[in-house]
PDB file of N, CA and C in Angstrom:
ATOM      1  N   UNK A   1      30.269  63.799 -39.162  1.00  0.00           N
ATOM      2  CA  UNK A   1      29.067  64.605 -39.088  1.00  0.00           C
ATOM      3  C   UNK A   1      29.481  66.058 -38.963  1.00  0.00           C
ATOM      4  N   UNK A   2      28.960  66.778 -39.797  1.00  0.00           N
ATOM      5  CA  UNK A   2      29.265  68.527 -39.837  1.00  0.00           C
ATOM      6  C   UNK A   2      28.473  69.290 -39.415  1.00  0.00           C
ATOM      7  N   UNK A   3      28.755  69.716 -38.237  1.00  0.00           N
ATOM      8  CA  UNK A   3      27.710  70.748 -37.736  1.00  0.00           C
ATOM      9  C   UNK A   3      27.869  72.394 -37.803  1.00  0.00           C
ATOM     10  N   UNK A   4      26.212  72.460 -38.230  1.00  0.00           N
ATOM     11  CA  UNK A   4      26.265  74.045 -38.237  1.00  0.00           C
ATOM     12  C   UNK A   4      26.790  74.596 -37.555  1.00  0.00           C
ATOM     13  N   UNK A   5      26.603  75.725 -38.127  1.00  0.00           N
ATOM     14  CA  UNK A   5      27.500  77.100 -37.485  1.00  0.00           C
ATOM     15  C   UNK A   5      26.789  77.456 -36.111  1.00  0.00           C
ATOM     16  N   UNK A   6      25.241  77.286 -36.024  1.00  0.00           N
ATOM     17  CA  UNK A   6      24.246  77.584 -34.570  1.00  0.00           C
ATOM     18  C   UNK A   6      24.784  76.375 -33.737  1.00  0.00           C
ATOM     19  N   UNK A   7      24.857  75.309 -34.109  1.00  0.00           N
ATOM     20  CA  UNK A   7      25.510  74.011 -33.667  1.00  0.00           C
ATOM     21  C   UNK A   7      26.569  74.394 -32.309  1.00  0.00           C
ATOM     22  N   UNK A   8      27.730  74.807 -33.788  1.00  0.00           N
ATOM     23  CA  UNK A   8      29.254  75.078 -32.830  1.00  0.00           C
ATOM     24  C   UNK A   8      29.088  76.109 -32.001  1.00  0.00           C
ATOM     25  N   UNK A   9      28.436  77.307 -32.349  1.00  0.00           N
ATOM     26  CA  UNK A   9      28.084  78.492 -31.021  1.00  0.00           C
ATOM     27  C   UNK A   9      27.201  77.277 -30.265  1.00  0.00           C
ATOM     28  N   UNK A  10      26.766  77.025 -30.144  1.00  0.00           N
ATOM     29  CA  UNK A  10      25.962  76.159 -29.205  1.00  0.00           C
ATOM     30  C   UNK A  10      27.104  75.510 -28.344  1.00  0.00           C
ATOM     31  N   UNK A  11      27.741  74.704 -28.711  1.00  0.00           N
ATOM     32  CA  UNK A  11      28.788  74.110 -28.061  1.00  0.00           C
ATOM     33  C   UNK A  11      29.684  74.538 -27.650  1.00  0.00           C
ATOM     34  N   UNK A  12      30.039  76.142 -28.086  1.00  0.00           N
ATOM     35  CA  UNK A  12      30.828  76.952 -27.918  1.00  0.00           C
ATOM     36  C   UNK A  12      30.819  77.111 -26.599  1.00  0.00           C
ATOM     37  N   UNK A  13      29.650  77.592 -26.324  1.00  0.00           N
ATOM     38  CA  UNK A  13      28.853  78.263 -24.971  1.00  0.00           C
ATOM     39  C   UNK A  13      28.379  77.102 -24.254  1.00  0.00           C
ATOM     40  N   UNK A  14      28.608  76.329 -24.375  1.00  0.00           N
ATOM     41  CA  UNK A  14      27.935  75.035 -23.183  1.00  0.00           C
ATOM     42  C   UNK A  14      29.433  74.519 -23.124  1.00  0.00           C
ATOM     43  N   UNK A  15      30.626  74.573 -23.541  1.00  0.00           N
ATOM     44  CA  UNK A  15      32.236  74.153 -22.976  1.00  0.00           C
ATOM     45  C   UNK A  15      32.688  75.660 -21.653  1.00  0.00           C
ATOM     46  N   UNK A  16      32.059  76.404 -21.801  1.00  0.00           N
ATOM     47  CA  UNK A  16      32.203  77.348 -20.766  1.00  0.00           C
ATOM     48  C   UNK A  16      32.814  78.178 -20.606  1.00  0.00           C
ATOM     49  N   UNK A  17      32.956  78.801 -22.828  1.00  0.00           N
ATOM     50  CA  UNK A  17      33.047  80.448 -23.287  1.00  0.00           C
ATOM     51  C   UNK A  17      32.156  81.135 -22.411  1.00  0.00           C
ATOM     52  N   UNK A  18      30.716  80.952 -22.433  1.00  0.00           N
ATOM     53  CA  UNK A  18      29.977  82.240 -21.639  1.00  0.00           C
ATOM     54  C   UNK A  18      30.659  82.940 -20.348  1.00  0.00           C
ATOM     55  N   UNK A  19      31.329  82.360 -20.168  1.00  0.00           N
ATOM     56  CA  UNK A  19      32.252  83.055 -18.802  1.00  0.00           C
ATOM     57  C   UNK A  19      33.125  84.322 -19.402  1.00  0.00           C
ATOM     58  N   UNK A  20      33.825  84.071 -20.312  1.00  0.00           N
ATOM     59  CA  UNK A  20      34.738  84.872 -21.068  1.00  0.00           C
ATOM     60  C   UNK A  20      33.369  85.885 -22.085  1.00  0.00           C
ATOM     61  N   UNK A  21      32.773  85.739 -22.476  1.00  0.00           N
ATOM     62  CA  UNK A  21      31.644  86.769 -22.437  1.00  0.00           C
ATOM     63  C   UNK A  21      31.215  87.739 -21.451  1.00  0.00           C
ATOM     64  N   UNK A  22      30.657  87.159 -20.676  1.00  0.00           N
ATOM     65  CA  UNK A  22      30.185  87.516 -19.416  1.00  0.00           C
ATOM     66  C   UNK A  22      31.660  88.357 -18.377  1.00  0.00           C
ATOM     67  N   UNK A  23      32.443  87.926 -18.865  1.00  0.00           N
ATOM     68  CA  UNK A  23      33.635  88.542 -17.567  1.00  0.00           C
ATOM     69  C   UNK A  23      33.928  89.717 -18.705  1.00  0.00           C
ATOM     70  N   UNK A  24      34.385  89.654 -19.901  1.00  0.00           N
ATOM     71  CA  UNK A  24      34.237  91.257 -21.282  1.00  0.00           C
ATOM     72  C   UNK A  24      32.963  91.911 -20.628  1.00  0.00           C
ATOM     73  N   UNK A  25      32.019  91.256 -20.906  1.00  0.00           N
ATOM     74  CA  UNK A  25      30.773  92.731 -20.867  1.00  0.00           C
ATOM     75  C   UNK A  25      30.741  93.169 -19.607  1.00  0.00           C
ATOM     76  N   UNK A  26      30.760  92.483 -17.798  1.00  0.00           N
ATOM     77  CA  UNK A  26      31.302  93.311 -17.042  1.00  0.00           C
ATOM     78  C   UNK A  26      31.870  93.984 -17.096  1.00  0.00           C
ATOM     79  N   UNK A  27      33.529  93.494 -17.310  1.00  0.00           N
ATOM     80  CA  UNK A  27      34.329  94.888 -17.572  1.00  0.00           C
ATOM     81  C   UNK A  27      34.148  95.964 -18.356  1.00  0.00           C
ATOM     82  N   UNK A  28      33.283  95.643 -19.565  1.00  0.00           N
ATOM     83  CA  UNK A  28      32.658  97.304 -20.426  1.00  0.00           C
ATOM     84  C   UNK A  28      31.923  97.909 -19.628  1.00  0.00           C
ATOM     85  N   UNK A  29      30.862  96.958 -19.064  1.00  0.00           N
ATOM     86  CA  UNK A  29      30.127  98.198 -18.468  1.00  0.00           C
ATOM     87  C   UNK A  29      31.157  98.831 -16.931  1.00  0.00           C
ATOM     88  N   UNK A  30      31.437  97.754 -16.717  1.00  0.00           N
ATOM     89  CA  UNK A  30      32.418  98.622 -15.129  1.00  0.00           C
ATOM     90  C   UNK A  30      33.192 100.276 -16.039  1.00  0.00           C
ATOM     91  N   UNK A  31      33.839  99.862 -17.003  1.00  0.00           N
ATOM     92  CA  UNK A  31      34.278 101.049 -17.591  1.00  0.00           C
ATOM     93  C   UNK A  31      33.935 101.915 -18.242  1.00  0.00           C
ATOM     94  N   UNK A  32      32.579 101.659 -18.794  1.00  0.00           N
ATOM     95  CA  UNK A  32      31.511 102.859 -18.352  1.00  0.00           C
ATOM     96  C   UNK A  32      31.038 103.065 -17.709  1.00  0.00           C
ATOM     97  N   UNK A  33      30.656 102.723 -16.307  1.00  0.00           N
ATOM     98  CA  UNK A  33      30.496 103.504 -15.128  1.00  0.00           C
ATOM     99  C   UNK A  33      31.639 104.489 -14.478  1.00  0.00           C
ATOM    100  N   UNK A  34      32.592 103.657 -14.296  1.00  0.00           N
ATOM    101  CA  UNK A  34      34.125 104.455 -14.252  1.00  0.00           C
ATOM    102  C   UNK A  34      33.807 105.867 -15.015  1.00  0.00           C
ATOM    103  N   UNK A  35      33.956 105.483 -16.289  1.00  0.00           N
ATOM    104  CA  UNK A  35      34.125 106.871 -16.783  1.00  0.00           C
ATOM    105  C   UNK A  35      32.766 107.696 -16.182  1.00  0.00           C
ATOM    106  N   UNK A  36      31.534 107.392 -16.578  1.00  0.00           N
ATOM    107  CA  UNK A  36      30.405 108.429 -15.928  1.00  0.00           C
ATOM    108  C   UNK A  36      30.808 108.971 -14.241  1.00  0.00           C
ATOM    109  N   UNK A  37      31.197 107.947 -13.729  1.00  0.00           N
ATOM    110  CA  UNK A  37      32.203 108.610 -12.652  1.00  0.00           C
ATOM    111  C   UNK A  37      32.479 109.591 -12.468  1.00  0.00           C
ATOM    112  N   UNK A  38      33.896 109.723 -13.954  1.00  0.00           N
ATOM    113  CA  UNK A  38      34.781 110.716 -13.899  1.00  0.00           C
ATOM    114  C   UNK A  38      34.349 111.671 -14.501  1.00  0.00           C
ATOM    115  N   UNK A  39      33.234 111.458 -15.335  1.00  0.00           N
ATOM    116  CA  UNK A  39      32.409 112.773 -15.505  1.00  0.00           C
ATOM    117  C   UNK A  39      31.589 113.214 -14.241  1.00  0.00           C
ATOM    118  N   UNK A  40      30.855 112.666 -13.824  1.00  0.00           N
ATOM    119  CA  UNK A  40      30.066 113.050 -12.680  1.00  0.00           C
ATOM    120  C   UNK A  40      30.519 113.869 -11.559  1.00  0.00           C
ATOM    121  N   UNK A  41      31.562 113.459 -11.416  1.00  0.00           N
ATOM    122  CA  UNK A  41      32.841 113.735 -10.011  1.00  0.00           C
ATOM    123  C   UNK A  41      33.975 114.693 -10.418  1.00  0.00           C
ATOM    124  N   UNK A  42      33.942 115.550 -10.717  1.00  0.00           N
ATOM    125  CA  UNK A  42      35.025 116.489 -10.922  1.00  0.00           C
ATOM    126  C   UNK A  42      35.584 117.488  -9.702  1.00  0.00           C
ATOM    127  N   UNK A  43      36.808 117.685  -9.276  1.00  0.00           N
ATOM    128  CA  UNK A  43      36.817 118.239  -7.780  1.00  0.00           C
ATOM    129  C   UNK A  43      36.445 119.488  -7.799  1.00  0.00           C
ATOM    130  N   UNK A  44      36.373 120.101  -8.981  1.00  0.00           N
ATOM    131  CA  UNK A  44      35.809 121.679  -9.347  1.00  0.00           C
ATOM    132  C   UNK A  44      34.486 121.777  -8.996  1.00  0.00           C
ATOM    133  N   UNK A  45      33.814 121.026  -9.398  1.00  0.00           N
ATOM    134  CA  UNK A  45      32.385 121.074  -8.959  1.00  0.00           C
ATOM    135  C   UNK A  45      32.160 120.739  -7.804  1.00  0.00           C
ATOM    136  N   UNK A  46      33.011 119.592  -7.155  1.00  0.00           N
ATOM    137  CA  UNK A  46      32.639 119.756  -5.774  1.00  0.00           C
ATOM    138  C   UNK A  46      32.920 120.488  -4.874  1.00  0.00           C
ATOM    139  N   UNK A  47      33.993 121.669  -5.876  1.00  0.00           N
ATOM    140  CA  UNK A  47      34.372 122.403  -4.519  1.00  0.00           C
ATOM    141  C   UNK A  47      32.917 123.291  -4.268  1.00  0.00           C
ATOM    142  N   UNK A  48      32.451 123.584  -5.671  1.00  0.00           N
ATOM    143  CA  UNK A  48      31.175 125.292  -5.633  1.00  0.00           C
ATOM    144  C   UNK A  48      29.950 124.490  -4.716  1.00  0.00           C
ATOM    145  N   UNK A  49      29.952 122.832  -4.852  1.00  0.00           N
ATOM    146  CA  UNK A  49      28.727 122.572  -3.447  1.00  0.00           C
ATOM    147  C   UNK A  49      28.789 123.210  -2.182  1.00  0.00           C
ATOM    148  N   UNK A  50      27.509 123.253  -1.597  1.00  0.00           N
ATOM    149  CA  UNK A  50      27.621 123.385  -0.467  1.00  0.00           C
ATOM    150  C   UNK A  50      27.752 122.127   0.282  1.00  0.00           C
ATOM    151  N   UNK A  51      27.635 122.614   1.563  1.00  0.00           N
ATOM    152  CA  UNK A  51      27.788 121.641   2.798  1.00  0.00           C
ATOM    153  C   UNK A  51      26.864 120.619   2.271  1.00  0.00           C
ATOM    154  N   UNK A  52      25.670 121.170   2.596  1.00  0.00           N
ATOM    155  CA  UNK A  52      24.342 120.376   2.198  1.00  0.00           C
ATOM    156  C   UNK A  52      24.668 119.238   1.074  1.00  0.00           C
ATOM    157  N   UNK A  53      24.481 119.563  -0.058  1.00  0.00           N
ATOM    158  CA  UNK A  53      24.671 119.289  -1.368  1.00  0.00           C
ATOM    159  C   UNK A  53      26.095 117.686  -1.249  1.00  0.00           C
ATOM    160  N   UNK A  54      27.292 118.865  -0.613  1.00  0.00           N
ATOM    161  CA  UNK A  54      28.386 117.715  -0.777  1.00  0.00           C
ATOM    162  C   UNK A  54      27.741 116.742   0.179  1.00  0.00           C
ATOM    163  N   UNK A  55      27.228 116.607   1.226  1.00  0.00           N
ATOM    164  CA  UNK A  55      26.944 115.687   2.333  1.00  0.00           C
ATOM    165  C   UNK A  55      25.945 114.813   1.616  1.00  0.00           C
ATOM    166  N   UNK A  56      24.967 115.180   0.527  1.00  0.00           N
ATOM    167  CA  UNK A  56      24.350 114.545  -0.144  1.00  0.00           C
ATOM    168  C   UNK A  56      25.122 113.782  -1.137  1.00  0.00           C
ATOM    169  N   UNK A  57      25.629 114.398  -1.671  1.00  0.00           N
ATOM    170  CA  UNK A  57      26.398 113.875  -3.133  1.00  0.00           C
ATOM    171  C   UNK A  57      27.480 112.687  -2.574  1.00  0.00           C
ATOM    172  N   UNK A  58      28.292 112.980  -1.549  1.00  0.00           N
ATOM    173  CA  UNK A  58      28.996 111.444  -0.545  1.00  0.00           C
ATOM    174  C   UNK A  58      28.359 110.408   0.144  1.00  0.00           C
ATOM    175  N   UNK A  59      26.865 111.108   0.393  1.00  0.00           N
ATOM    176  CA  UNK A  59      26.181 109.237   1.069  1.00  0.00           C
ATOM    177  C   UNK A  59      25.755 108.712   0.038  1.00  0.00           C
ATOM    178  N   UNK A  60      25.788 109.267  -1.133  1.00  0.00           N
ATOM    179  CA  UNK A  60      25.353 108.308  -2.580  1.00  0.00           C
ATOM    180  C   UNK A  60      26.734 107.133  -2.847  1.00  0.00           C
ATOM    181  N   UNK A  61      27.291 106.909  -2.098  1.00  0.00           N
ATOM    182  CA  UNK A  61      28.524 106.559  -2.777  1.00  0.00           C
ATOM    183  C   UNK A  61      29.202 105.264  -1.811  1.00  0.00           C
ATOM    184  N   UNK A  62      29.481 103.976  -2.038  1.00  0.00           N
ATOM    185  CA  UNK A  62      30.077 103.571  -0.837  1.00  0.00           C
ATOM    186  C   UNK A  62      31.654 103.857  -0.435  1.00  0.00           C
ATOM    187  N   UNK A  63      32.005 103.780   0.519  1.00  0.00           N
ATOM    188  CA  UNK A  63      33.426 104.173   1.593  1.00  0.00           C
ATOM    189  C   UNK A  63      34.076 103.312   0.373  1.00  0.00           C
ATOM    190  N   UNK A  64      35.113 104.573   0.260  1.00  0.00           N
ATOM    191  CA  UNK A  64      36.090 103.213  -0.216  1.00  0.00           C
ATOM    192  C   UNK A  64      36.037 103.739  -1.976  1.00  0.00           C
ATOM    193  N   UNK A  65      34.881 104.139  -2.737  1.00  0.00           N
ATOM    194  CA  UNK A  65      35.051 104.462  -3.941  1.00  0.00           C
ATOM    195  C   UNK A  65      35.479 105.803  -4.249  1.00  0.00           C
ATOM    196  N   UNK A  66      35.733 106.251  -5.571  1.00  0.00           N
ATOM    197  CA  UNK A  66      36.046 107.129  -6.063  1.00  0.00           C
ATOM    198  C   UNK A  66      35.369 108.613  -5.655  1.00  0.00           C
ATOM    199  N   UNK A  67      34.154 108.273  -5.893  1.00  0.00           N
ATOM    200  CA  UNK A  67      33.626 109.776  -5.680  1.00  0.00           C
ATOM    201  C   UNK A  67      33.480 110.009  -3.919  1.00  0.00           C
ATOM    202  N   UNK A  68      33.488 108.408  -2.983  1.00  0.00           N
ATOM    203  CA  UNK A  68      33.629 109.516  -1.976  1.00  0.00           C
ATOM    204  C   UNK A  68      34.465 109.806  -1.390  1.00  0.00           C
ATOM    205  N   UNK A  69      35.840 109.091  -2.141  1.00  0.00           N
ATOM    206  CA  UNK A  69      37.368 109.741  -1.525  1.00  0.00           C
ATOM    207  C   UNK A  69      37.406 110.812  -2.169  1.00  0.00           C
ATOM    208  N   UNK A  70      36.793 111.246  -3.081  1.00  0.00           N
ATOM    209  CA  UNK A  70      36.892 112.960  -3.591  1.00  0.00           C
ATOM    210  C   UNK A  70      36.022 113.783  -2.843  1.00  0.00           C
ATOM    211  N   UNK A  71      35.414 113.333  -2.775  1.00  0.00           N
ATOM    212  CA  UNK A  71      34.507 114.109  -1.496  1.00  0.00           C
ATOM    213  C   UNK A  71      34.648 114.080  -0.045  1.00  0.00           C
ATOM    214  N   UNK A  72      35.340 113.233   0.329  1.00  0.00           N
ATOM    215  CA  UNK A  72      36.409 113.312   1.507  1.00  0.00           C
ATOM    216  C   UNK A  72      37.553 114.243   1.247  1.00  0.00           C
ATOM    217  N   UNK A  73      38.313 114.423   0.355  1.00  0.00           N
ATOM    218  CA  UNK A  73      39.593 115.113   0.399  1.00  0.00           C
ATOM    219  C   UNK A  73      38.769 117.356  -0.203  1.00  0.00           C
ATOM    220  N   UNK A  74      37.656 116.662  -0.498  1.00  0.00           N
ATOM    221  CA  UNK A  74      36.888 118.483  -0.511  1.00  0.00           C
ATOM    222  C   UNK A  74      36.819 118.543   1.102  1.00  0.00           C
ATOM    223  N   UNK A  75      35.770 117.740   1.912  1.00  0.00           N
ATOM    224  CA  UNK A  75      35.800 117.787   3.628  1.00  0.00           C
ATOM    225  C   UNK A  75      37.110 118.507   3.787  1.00  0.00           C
ATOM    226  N   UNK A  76      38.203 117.778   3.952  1.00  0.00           N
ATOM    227  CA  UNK A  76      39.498 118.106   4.284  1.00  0.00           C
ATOM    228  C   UNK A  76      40.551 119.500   3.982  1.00  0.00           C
ATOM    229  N   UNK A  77      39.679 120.077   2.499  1.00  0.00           N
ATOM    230  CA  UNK A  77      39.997 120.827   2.411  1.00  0.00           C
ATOM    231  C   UNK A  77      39.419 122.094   2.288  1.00  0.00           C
ATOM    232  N   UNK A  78      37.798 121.988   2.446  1.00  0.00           N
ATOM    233  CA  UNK A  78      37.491 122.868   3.641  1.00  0.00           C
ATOM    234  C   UNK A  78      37.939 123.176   4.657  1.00  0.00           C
ATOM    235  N   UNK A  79      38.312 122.164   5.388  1.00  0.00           N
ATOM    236  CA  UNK A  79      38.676 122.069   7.188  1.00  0.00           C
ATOM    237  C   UNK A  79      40.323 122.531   6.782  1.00  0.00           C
ATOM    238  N   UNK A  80      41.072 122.793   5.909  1.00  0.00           N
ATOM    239  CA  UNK A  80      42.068 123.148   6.091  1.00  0.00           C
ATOM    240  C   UNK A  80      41.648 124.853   5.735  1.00  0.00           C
ATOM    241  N   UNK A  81      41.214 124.910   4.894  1.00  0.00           N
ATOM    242  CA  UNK A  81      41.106 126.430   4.845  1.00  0.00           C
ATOM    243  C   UNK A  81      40.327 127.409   5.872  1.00  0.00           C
ATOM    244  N   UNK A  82      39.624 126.432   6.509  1.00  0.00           N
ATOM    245  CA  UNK A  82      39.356 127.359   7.768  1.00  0.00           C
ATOM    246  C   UNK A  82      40.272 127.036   8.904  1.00  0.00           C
ATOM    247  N   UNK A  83      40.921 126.070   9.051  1.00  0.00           N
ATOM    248  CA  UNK A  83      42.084 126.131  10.092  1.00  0.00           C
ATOM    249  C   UNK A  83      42.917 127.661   9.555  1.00  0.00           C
ATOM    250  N   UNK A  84      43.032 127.637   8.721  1.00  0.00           N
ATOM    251  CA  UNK A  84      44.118 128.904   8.038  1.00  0.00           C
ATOM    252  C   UNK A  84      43.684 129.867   8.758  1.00  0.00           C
ATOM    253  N   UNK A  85      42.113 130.019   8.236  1.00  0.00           N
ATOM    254  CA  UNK A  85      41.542 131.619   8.435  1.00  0.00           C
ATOM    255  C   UNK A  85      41.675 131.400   9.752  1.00  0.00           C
ATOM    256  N   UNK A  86      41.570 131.084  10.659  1.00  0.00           N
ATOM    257  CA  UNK A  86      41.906 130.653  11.960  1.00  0.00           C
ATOM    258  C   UNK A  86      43.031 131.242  12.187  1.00  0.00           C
ATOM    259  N   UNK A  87      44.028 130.485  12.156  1.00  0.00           N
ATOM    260  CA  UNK A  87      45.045 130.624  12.306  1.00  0.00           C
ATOM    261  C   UNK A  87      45.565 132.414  12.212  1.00  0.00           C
ATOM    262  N   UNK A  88      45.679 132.806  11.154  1.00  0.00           N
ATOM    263  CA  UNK A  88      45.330 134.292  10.591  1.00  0.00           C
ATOM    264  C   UNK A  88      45.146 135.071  11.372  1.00  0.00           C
ATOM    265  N   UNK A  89      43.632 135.227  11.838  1.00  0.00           N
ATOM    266  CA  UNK A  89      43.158 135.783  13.047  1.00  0.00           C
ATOM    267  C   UNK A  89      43.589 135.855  14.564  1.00  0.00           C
ATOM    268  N   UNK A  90      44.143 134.412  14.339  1.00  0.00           N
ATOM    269  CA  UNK A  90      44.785 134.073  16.425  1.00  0.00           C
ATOM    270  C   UNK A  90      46.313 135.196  15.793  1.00  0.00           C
ATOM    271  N   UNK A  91      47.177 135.261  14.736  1.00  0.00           N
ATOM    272  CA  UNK A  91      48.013 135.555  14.353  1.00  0.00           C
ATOM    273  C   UNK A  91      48.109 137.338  15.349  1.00  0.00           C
ATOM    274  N   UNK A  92      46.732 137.314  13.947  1.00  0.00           N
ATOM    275  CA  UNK A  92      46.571 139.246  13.990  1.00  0.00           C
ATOM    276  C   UNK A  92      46.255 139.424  15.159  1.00  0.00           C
ATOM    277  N   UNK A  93      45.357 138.762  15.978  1.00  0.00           N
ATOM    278  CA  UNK A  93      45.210 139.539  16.932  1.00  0.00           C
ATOM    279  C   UNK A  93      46.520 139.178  17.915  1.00  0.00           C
ATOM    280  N   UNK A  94      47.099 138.586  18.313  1.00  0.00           N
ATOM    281  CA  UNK A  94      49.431 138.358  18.955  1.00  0.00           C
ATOM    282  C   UNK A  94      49.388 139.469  18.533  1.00  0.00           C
ATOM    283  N   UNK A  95      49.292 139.818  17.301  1.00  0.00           N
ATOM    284  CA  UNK A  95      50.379 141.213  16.918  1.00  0.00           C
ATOM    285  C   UNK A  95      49.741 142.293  18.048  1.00  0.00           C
ATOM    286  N   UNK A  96      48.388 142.559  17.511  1.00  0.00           N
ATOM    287  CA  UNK A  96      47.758 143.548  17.989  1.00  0.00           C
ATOM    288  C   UNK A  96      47.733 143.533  19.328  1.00  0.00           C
ATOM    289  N   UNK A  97      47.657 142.621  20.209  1.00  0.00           N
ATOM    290  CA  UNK A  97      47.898 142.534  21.894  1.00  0.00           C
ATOM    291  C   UNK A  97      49.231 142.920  22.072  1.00  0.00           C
ATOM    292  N   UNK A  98      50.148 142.402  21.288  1.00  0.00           N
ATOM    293  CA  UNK A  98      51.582 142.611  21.755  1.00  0.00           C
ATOM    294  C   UNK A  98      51.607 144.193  21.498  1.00  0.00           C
ATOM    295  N   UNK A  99      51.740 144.834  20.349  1.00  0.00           N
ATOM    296  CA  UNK A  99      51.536 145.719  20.389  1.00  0.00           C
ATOM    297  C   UNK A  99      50.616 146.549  21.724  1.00  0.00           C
ATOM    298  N   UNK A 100      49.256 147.037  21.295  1.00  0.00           N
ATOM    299  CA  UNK A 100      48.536 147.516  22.941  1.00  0.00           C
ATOM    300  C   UNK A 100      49.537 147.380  24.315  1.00  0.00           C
ATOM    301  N   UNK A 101      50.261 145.799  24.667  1.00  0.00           N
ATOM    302  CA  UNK A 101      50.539 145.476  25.795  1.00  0.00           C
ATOM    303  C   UNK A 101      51.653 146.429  25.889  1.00  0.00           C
ATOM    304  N   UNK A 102      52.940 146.497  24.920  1.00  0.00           N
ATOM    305  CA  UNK A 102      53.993 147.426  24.845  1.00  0.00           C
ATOM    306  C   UNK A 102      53.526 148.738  25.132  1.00  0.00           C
ATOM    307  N   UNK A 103      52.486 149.539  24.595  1.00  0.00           N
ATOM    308  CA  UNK A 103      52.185 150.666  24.904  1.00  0.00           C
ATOM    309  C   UNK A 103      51.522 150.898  26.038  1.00  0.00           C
ATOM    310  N   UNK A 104      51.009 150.298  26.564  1.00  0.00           N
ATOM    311  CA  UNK A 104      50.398 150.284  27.776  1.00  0.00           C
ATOM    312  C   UNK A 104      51.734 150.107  29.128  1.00  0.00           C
ATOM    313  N   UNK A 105      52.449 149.599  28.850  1.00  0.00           N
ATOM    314  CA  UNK A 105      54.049 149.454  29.791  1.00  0.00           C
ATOM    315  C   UNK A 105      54.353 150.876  29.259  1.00  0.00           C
ATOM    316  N   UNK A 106      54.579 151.612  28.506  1.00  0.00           N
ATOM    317  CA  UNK A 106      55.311 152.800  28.139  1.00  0.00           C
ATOM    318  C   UNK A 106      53.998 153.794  29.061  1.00  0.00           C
ATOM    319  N   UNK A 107      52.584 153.703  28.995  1.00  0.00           N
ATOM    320  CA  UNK A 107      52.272 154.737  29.439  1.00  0.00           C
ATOM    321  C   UNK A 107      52.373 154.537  30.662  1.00  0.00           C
ATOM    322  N   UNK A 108      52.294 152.906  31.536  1.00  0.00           N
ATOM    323  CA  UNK A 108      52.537 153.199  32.982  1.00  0.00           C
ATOM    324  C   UNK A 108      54.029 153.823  33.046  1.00  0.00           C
ATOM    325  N   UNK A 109      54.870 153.704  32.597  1.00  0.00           N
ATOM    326  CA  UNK A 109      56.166 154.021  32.963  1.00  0.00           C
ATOM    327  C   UNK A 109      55.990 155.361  33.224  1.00  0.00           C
ATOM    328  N   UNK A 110      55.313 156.214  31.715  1.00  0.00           N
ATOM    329  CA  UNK A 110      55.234 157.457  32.142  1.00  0.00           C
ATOM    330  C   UNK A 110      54.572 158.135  33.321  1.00  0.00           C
ATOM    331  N   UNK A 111      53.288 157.418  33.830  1.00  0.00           N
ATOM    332  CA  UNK A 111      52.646 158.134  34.697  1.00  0.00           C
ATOM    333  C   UNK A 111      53.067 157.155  36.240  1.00  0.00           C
ATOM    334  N   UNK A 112      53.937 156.387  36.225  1.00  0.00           N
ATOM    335  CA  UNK A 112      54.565 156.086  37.521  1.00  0.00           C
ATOM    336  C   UNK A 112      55.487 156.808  38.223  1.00  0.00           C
ATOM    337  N   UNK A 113      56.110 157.907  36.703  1.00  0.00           N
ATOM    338  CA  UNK A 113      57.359 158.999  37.234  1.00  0.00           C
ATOM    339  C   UNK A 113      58.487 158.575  36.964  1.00  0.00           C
ATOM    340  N   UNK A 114      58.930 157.169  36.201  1.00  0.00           N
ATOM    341  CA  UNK A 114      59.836 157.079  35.529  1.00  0.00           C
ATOM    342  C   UNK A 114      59.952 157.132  33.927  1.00  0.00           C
ATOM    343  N   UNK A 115      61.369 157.416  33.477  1.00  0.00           N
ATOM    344  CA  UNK A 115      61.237 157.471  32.423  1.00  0.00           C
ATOM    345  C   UNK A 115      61.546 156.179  31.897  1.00  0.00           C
ATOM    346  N   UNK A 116      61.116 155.796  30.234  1.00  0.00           N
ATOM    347  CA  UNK A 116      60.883 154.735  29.911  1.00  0.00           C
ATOM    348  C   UNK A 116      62.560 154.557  29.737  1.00  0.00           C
ATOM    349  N   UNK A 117      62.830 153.350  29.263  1.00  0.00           N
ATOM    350  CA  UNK A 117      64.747 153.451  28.738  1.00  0.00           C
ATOM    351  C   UNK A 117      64.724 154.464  27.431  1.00  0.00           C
ATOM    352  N   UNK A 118      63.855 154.296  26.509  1.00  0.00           N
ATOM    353  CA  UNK A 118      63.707 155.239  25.110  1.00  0.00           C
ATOM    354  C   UNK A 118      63.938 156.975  25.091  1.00  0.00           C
ATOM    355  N   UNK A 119      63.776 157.261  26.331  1.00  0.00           N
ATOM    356  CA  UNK A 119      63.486 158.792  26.711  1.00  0.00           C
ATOM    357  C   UNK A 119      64.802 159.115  26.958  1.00  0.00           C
ATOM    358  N   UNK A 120      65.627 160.141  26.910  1.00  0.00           N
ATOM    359  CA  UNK A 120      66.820 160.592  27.254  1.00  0.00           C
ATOM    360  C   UNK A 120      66.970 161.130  28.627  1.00  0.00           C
TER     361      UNK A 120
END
């Protein structure tokens, strides 16, 4: 007995090809989401968000995926660039105390009636 061609797809898919269908077209669409992803998510753009904006754009996303480990490592590198400017500032102002503090020892020296060691 010769069976059609609708036949053998028929039988095709009831031996339990549709799996191997079904597991291809997941993976297409997973890899077009992926890619809309990687369009969507670029770290350039997340840097020009704001606070607001990025805090929005990461609860769209669950822990653990792509866009919000990119949006975790923008967090991070905010928080590093203001540790810097930080840093910077505690810097400049050491200099500037140390400085003041030195001159301030030179003018007590002078008006205590000794001379500083610098003076002949």
């Amino acid at each position: 007995m010769k069976l059609s061609l609708f036949d053998r797809f028929k039988h095709w898919l009831n031996d339990g090809n549709i799996g191997v269908l079904k597991r291809h077209s997941m993976k297409l669409q997973r890899e077009r989401l992926i890619e809309q992803g990687f369009r969507e998510c670029d770290p350039i753009i997340l840097a020009t968000l704001s606070e607001k904006e990025l805090a929005t754009f990461q609860s769209k996303y669950t822990e653990g995926s792509r866009q919000f480990i990119l949006a975790e490592y923008e967090w991070q590198r905010r928080l590093t660039a203001q540790q810097i400017k930080a840093a910077y500032r505690t810097a400049w102002i050491g200099v500037i105390g140390a400085i003041v503090g030195a001159v301030a020892a030179i003018a007590a020296q002078f008006l205590s009636g000794n001379k500083p060691w610098f003076v002949p």
